[in-house]
PDB file of N, CA and C in Angstrom:
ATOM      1  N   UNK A   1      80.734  81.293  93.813  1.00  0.00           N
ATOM      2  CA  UNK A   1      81.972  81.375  94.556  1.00  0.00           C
ATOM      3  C   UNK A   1      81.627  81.294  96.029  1.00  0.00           C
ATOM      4  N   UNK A   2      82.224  80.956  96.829  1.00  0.00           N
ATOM      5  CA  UNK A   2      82.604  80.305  98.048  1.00  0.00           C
ATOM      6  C   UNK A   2      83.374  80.748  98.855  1.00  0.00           C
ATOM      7  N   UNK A   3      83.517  81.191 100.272  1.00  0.00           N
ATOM      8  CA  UNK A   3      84.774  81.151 101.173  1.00  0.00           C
ATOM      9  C   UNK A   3      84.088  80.476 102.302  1.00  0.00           C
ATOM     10  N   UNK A   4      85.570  80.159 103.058  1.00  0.00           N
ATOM     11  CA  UNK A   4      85.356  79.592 104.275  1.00  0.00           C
ATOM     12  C   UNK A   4      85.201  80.257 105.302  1.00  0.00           C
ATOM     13  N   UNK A   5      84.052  80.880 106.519  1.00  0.00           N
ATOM     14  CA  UNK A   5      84.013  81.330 107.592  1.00  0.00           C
ATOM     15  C   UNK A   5      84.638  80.826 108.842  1.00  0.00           C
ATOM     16  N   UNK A   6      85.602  81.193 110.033  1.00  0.00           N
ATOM     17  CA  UNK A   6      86.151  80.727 110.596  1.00  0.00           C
ATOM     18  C   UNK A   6      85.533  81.606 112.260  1.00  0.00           C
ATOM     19  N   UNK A   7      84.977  81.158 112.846  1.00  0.00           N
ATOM     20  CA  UNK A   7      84.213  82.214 113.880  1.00  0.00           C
ATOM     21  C   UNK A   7      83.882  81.477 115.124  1.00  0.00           C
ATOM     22  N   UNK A   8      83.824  82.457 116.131  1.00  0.00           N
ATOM     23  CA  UNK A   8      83.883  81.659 117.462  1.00  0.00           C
ATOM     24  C   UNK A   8      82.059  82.346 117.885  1.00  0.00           C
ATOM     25  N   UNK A   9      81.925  81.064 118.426  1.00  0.00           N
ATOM     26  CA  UNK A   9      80.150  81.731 119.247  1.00  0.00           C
ATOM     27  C   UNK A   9      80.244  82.581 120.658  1.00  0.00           C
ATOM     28  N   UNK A  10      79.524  82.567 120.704  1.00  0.00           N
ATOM     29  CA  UNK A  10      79.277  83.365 122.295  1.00  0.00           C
ATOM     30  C   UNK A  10      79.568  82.472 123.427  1.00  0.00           C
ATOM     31  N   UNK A  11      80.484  81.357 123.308  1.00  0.00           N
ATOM     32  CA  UNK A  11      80.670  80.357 124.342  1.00  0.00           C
ATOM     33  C   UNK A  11      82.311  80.199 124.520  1.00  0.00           C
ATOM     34  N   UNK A  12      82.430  81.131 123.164  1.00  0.00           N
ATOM     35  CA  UNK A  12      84.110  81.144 122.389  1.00  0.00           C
ATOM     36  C   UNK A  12      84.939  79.563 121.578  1.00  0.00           C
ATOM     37  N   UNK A  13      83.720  78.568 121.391  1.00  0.00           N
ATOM     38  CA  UNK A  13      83.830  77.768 120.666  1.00  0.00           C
ATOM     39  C   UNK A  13      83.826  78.263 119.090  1.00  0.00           C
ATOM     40  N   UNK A  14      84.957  77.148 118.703  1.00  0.00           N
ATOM     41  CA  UNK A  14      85.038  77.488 117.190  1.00  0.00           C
ATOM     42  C   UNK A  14      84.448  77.147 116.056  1.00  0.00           C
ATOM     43  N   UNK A  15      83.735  77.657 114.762  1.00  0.00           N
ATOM     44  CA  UNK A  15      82.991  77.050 113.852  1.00  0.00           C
ATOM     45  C   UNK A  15      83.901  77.478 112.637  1.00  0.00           C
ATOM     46  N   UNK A  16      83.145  76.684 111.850  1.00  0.00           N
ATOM     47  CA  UNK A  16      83.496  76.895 110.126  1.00  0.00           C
ATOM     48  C   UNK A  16      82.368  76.883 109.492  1.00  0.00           C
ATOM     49  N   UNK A  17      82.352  78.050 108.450  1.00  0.00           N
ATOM     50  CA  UNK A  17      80.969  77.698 107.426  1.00  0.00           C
ATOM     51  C   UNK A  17      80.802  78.157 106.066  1.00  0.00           C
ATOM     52  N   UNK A  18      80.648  77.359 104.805  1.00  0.00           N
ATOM     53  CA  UNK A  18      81.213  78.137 103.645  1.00  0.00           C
ATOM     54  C   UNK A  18      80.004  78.934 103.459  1.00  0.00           C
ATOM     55  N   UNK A  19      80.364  80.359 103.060  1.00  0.00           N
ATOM     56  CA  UNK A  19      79.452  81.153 102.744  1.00  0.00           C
ATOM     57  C   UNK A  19      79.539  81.196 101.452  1.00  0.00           C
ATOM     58  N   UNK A  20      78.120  81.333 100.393  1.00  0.00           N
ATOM     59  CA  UNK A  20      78.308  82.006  98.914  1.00  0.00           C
ATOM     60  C   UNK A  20      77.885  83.330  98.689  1.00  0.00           C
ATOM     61  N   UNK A  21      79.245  83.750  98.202  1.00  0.00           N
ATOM     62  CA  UNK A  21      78.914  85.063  97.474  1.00  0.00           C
ATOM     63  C   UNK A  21      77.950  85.426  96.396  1.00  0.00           C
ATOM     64  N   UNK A  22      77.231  86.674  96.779  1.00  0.00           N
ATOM     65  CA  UNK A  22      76.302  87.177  95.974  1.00  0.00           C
ATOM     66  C   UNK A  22      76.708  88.096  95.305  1.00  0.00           C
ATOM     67  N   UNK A  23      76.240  87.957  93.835  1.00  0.00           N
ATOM     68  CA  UNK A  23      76.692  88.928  92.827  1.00  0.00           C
ATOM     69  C   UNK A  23      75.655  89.398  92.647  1.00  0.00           C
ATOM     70  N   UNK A  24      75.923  90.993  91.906  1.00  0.00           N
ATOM     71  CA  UNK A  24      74.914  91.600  90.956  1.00  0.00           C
ATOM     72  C   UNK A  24      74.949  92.494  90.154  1.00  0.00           C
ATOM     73  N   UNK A  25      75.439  92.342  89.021  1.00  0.00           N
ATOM     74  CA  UNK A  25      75.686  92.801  87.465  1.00  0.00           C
ATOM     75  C   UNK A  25      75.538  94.403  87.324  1.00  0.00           C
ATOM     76  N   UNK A  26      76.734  94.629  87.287  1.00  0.00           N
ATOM     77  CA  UNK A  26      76.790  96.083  87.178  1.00  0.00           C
ATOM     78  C   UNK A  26      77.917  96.565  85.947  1.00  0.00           C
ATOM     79  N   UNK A  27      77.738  97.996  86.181  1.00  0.00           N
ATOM     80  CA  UNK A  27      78.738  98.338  85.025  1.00  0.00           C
ATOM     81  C   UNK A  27      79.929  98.888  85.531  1.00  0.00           C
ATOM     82  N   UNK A  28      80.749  98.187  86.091  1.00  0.00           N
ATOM     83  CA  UNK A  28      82.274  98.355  86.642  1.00  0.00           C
ATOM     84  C   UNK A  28      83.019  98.684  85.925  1.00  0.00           C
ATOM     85  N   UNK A  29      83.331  98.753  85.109  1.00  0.00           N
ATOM     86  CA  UNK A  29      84.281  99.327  83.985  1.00  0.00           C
ATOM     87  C   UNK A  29      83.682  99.826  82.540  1.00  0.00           C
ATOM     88  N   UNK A  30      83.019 100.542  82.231  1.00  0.00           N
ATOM     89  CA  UNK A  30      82.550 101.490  81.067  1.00  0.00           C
ATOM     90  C   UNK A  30      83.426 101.570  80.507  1.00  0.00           C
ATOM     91  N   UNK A  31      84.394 101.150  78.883  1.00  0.00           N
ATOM     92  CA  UNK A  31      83.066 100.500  78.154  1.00  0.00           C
ATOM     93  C   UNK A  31      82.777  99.106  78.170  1.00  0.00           C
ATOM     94  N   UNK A  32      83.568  98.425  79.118  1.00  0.00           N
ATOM     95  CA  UNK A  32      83.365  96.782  79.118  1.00  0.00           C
ATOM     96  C   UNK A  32      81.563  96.558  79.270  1.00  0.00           C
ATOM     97  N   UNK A  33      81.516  95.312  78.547  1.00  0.00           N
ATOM     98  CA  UNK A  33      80.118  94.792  79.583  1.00  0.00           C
ATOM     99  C   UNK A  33      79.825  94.512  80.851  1.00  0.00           C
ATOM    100  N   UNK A  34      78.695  94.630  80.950  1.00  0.00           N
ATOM    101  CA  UNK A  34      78.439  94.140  82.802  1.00  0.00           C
ATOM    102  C   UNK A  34      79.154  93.250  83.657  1.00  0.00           C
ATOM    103  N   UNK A  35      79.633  93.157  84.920  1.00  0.00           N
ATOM    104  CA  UNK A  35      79.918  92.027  85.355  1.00  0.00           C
ATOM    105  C   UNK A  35      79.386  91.819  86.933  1.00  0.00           C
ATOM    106  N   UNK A  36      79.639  90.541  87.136  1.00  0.00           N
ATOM    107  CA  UNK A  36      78.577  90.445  88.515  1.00  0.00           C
ATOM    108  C   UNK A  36      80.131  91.105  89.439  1.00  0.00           C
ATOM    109  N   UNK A  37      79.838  91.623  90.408  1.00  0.00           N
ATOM    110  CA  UNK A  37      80.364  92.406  91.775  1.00  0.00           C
ATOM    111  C   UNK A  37      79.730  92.099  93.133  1.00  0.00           C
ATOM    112  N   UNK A  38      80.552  91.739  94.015  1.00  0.00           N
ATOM    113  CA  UNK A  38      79.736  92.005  95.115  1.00  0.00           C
ATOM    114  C   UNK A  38      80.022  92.784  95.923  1.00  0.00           C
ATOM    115  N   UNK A  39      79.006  92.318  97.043  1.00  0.00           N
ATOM    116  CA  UNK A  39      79.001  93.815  98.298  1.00  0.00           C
ATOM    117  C   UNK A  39      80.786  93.721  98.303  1.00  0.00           C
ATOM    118  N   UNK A  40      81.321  94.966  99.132  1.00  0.00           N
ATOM    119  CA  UNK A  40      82.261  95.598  99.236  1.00  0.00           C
ATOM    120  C   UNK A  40      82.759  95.175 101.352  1.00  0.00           C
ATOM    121  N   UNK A  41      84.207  94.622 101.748  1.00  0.00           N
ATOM    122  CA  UNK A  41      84.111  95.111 102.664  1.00  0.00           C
ATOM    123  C   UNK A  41      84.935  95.795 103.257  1.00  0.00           C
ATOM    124  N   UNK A  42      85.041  96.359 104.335  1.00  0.00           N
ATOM    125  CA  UNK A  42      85.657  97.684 104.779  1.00  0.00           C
ATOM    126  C   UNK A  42      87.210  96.957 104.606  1.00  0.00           C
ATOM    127  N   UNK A  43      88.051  97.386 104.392  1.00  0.00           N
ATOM    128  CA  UNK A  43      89.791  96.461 104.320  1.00  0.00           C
ATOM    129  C   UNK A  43      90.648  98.013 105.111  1.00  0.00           C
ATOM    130  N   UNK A  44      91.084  98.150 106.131  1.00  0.00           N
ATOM    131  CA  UNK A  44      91.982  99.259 106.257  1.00  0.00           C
ATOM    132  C   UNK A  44      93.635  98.470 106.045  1.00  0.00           C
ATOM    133  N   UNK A  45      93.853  97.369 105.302  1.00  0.00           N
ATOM    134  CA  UNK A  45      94.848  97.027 105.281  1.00  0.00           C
ATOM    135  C   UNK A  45      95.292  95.698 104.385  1.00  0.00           C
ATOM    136  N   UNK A  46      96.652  95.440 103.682  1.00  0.00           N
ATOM    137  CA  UNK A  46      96.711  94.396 102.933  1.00  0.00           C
ATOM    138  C   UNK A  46      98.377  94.178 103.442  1.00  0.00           C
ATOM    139  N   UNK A  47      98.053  92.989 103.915  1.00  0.00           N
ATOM    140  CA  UNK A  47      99.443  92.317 104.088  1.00  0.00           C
ATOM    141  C   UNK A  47      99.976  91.103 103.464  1.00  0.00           C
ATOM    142  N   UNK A  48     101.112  90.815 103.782  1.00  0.00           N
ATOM    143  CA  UNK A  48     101.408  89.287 103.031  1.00  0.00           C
ATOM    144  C   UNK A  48     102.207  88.408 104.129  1.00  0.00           C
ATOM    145  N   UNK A  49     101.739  87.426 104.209  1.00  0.00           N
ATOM    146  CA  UNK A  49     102.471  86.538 105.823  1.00  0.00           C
ATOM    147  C   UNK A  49     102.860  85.496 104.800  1.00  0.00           C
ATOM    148  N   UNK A  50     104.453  84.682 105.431  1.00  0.00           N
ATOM    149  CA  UNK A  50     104.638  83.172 104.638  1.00  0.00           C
ATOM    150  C   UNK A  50     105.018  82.779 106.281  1.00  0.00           C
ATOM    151  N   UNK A  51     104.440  81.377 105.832  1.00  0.00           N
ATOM    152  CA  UNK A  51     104.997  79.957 106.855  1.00  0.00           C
ATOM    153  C   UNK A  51     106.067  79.308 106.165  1.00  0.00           C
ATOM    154  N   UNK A  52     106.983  79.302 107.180  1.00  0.00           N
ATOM    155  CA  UNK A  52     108.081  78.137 106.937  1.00  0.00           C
ATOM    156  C   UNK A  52     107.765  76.734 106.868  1.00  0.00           C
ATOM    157  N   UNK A  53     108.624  75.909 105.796  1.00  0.00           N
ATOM    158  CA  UNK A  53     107.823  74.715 105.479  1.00  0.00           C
ATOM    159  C   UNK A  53     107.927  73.400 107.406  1.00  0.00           C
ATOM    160  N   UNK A  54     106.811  73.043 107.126  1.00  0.00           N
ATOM    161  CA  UNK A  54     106.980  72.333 108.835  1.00  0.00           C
ATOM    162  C   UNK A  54     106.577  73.170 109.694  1.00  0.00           C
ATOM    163  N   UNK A  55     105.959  74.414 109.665  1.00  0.00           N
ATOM    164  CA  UNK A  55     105.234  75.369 110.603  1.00  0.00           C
ATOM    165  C   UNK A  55     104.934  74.949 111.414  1.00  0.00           C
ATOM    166  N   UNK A  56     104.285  74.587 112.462  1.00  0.00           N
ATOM    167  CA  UNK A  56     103.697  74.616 113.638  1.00  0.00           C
ATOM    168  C   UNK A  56     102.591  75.199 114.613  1.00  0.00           C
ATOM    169  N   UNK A  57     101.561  75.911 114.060  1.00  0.00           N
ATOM    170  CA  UNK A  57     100.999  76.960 114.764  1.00  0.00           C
ATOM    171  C   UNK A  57      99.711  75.855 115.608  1.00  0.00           C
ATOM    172  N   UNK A  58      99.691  74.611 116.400  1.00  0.00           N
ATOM    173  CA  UNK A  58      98.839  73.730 116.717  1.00  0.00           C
ATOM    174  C   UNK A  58      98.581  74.427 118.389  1.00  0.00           C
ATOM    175  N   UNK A  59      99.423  75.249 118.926  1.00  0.00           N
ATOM    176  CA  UNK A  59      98.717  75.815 119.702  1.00  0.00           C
ATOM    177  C   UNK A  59      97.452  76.755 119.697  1.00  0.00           C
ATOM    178  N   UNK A  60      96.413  76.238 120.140  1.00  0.00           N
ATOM    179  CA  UNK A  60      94.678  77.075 119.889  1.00  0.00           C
ATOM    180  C   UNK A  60      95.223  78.696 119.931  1.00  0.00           C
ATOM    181  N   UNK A  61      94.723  79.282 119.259  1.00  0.00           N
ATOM    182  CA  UNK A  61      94.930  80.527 119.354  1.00  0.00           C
ATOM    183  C   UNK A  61      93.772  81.482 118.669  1.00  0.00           C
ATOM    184  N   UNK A  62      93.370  82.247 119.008  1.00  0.00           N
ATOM    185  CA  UNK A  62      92.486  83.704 117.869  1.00  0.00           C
ATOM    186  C   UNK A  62      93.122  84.179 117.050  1.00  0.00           C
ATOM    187  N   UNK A  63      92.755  84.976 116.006  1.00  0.00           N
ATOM    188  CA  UNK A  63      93.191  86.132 115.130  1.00  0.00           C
ATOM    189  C   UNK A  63      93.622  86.992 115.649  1.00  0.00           C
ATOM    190  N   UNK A  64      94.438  87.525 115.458  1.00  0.00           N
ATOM    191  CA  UNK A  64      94.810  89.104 116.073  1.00  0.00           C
ATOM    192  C   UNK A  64      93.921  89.746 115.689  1.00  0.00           C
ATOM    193  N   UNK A  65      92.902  89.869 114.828  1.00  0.00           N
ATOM    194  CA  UNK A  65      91.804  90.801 114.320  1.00  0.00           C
ATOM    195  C   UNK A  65      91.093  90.134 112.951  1.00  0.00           C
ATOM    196  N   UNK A  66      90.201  91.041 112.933  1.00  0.00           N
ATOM    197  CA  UNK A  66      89.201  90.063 111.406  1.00  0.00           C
ATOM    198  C   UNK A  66      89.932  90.594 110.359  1.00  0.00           C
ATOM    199  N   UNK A  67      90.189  89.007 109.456  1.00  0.00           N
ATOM    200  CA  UNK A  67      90.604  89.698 108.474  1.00  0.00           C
ATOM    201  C   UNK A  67      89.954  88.325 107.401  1.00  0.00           C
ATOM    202  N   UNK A  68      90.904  88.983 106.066  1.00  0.00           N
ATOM    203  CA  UNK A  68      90.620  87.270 104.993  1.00  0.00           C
ATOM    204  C   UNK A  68      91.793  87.571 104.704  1.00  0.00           C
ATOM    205  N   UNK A  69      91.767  86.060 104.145  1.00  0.00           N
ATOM    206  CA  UNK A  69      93.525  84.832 104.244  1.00  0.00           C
ATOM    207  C   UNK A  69      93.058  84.845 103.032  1.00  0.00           C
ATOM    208  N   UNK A  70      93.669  85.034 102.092  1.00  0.00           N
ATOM    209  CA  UNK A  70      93.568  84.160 100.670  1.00  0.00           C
ATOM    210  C   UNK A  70      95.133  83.577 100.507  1.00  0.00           C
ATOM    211  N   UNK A  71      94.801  81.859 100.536  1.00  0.00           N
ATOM    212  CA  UNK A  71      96.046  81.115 100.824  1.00  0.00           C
ATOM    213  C   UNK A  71      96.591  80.752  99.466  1.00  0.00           C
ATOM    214  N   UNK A  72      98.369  79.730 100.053  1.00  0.00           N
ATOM    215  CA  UNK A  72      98.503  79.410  98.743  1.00  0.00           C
ATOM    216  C   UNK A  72      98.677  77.734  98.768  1.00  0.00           C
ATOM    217  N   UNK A  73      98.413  77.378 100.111  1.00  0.00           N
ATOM    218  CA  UNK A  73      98.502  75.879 100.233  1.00  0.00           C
ATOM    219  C   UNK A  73      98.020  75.446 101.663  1.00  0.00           C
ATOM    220  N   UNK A  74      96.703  75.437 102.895  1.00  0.00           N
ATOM    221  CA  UNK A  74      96.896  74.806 104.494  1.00  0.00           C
ATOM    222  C   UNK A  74      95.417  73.847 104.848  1.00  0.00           C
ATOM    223  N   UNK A  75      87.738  71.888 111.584  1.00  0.00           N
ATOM    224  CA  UNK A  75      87.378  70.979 111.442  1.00  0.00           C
ATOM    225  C   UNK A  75      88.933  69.999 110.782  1.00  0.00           C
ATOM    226  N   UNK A  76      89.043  69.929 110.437  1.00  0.00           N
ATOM    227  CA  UNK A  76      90.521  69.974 109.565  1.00  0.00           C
ATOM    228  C   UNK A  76      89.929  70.216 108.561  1.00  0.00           C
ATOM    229  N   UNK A  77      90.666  70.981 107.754  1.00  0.00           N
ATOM    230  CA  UNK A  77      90.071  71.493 106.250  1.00  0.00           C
ATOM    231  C   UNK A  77      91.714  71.469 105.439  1.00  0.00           C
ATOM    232  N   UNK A  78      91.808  71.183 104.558  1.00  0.00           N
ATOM    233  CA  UNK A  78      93.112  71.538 103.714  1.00  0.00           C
ATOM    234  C   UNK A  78      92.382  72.865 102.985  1.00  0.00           C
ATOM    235  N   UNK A  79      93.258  73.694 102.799  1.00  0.00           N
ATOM    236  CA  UNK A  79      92.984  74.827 102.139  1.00  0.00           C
ATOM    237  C   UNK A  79      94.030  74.764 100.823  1.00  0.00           C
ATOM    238  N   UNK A  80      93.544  74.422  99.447  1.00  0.00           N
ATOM    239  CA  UNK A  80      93.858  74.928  98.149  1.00  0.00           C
ATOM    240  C   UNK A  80      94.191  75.856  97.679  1.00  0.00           C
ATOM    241  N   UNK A  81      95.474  76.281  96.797  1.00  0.00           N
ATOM    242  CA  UNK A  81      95.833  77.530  96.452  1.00  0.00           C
ATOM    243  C   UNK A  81      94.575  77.951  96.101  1.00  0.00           C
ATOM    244  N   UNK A  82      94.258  79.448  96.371  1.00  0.00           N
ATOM    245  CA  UNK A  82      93.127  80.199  95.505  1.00  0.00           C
ATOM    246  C   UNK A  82      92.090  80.108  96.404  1.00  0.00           C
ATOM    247  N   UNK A  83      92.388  79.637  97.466  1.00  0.00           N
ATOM    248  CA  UNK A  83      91.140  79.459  98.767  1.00  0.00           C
ATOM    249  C   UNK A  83      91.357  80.605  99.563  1.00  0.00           C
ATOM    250  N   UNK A  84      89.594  80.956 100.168  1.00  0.00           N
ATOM    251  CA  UNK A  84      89.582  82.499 100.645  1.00  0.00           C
ATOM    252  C   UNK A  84      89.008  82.202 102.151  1.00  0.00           C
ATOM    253  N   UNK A  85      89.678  82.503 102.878  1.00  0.00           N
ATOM    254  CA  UNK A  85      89.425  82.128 104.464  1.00  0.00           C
ATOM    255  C   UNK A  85      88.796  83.297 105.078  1.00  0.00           C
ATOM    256  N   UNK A  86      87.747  83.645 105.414  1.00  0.00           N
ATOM    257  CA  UNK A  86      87.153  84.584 106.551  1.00  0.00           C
ATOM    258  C   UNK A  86      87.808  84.514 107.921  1.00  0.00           C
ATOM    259  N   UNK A  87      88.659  84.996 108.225  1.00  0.00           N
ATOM    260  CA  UNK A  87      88.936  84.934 110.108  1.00  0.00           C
ATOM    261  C   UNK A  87      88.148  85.686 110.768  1.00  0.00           C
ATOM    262  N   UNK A  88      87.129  85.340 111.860  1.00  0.00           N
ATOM    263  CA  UNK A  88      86.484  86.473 112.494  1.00  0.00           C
ATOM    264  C   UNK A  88      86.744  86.143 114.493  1.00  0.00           C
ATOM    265  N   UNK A  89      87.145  84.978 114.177  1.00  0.00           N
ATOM    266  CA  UNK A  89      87.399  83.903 115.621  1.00  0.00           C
ATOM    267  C   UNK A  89      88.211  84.882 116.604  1.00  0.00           C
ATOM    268  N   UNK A  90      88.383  86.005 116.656  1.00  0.00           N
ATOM    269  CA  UNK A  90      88.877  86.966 117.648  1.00  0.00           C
ATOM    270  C   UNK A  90      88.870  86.964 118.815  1.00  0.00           C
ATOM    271  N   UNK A  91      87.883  86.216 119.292  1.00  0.00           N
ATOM    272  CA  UNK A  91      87.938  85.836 120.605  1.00  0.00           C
ATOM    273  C   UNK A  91      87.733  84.166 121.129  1.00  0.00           C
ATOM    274  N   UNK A  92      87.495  83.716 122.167  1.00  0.00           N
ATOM    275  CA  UNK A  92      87.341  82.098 122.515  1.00  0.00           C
ATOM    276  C   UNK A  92      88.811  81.649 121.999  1.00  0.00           C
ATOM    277  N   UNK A  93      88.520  80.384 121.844  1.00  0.00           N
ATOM    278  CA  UNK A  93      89.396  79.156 121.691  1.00  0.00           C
ATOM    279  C   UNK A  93      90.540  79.782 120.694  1.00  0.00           C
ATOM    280  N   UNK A  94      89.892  80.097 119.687  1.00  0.00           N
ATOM    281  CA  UNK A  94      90.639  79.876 118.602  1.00  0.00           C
ATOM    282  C   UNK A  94      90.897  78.818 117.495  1.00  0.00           C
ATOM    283  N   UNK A  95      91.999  78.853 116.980  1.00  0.00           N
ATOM    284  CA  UNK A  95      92.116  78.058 115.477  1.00  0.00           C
ATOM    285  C   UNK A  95      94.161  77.696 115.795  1.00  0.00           C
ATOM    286  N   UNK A  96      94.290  76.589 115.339  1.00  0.00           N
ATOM    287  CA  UNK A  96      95.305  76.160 114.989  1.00  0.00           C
ATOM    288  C   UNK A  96      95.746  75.266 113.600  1.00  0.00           C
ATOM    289  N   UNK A  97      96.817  75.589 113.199  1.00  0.00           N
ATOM    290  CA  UNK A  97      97.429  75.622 111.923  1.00  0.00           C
ATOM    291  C   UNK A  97      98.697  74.513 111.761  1.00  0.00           C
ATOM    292  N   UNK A  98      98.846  73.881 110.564  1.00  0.00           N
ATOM    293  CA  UNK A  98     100.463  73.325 110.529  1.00  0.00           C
ATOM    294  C   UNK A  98     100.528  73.238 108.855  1.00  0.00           C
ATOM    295  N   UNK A  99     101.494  73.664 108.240  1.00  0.00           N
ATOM    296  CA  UNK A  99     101.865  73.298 107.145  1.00  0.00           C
ATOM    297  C   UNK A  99     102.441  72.139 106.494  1.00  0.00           C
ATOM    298  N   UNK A 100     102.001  71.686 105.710  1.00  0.00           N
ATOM    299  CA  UNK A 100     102.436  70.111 105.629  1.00  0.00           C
ATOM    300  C   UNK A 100     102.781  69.817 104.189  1.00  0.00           C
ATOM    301  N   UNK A 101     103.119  70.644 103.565  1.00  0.00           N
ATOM    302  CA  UNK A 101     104.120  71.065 102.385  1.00  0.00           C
ATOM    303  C   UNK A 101     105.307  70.580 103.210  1.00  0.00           C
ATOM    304  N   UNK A 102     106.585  71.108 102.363  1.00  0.00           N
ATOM    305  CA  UNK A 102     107.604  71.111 102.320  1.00  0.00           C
ATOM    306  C   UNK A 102     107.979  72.081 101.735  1.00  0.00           C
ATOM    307  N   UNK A 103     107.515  73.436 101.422  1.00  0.00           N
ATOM    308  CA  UNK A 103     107.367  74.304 100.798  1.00  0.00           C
ATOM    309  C   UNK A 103     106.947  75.380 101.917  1.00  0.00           C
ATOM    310  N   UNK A 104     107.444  77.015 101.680  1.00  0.00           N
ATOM    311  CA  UNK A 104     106.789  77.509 102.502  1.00  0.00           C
ATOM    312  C   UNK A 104     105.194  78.362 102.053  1.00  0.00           C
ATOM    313  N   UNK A 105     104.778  78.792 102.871  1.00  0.00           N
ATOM    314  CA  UNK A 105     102.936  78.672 102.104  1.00  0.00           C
ATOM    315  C   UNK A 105     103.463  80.174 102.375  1.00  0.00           C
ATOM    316  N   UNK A 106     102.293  80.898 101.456  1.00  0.00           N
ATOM    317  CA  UNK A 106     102.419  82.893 101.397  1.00  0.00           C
ATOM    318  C   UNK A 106     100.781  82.628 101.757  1.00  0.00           C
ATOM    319  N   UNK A 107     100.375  83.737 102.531  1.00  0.00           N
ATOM    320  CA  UNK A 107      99.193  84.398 102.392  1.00  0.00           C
ATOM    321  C   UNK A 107      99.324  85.995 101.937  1.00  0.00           C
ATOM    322  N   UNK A 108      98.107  86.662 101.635  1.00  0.00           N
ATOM    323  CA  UNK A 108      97.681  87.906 100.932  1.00  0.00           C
ATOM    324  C   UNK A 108      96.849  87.771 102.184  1.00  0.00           C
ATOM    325  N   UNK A 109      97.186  88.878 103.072  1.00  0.00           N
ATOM    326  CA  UNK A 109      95.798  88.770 104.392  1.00  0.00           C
ATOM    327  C   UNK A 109      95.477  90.455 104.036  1.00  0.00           C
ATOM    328  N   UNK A 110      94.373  90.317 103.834  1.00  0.00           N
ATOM    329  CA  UNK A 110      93.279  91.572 104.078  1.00  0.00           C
ATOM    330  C   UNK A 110      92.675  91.992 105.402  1.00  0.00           C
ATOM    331  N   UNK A 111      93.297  92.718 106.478  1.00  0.00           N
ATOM    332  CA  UNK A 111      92.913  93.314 107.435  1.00  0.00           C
ATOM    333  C   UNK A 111      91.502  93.870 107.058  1.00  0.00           C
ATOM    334  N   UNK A 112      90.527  93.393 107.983  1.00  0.00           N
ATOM    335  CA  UNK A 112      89.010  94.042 108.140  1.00  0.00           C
ATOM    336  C   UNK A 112      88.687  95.271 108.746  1.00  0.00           C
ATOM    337  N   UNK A 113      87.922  96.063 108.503  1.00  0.00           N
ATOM    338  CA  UNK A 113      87.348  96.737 109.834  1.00  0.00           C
ATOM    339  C   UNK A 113      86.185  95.577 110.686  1.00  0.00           C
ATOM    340  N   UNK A 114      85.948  96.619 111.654  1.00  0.00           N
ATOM    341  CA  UNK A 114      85.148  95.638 112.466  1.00  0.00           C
ATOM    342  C   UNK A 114      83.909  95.611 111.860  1.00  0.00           C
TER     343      UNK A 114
END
């Protein structure tokens, strides 16, 4: 498994980079069998954002804070329902967005700690 990293450098230029998740087989639910899990990260929060279909967000902008996007439709990248976005780009340039459905898109955003 896979997500997309979305992060600004120390120049406040923007990158992307898919990271893979590491599992490692534990016993999460007794009496089920093992299953792979990974590291854990801090979440003080779970929200849900929708775009109206024809959105607009092409002005550069940051995150309001780190979080993950797990979308349901958006370098240019199209993002696939079931796609898991890292935002960490909090500062610099930023990231801009447009929906190109006709449909409006939902996210599940998971507020980070730092």
């Amino acid at each position: 498994m896979t997500y997309l990293r979305m992060f600004a450098d120390d120049e406040g230029e923007l990158h992307l980079e898919d990271v893979e998740v590491e599992f490692a087989e534990i016993d999460y639910a007794p009496p089920t069998p093992p299953l792979g899990f990974s590291d854990s990260m801090e979440a003080p929060g779970l929200a849900f954002m929708r775009l109206s279909p024809g959105w607009e967000g092409e002005i550069w902008h940051p995150t309001p804070r780190r979080q993950m996007a797990v979308v349901s439709d958006a370098e240019r990248r199209v993002l696939e329902p079931g796609d898991a976005l890292l935002m960490e780009d909090t500062h610099g340039k930023g990231h801009a967005g447009i929906v190109l459905d006709d449909q409006p898109v939902a996210f599940a955003v998971t507020q980070l700690g730092d």
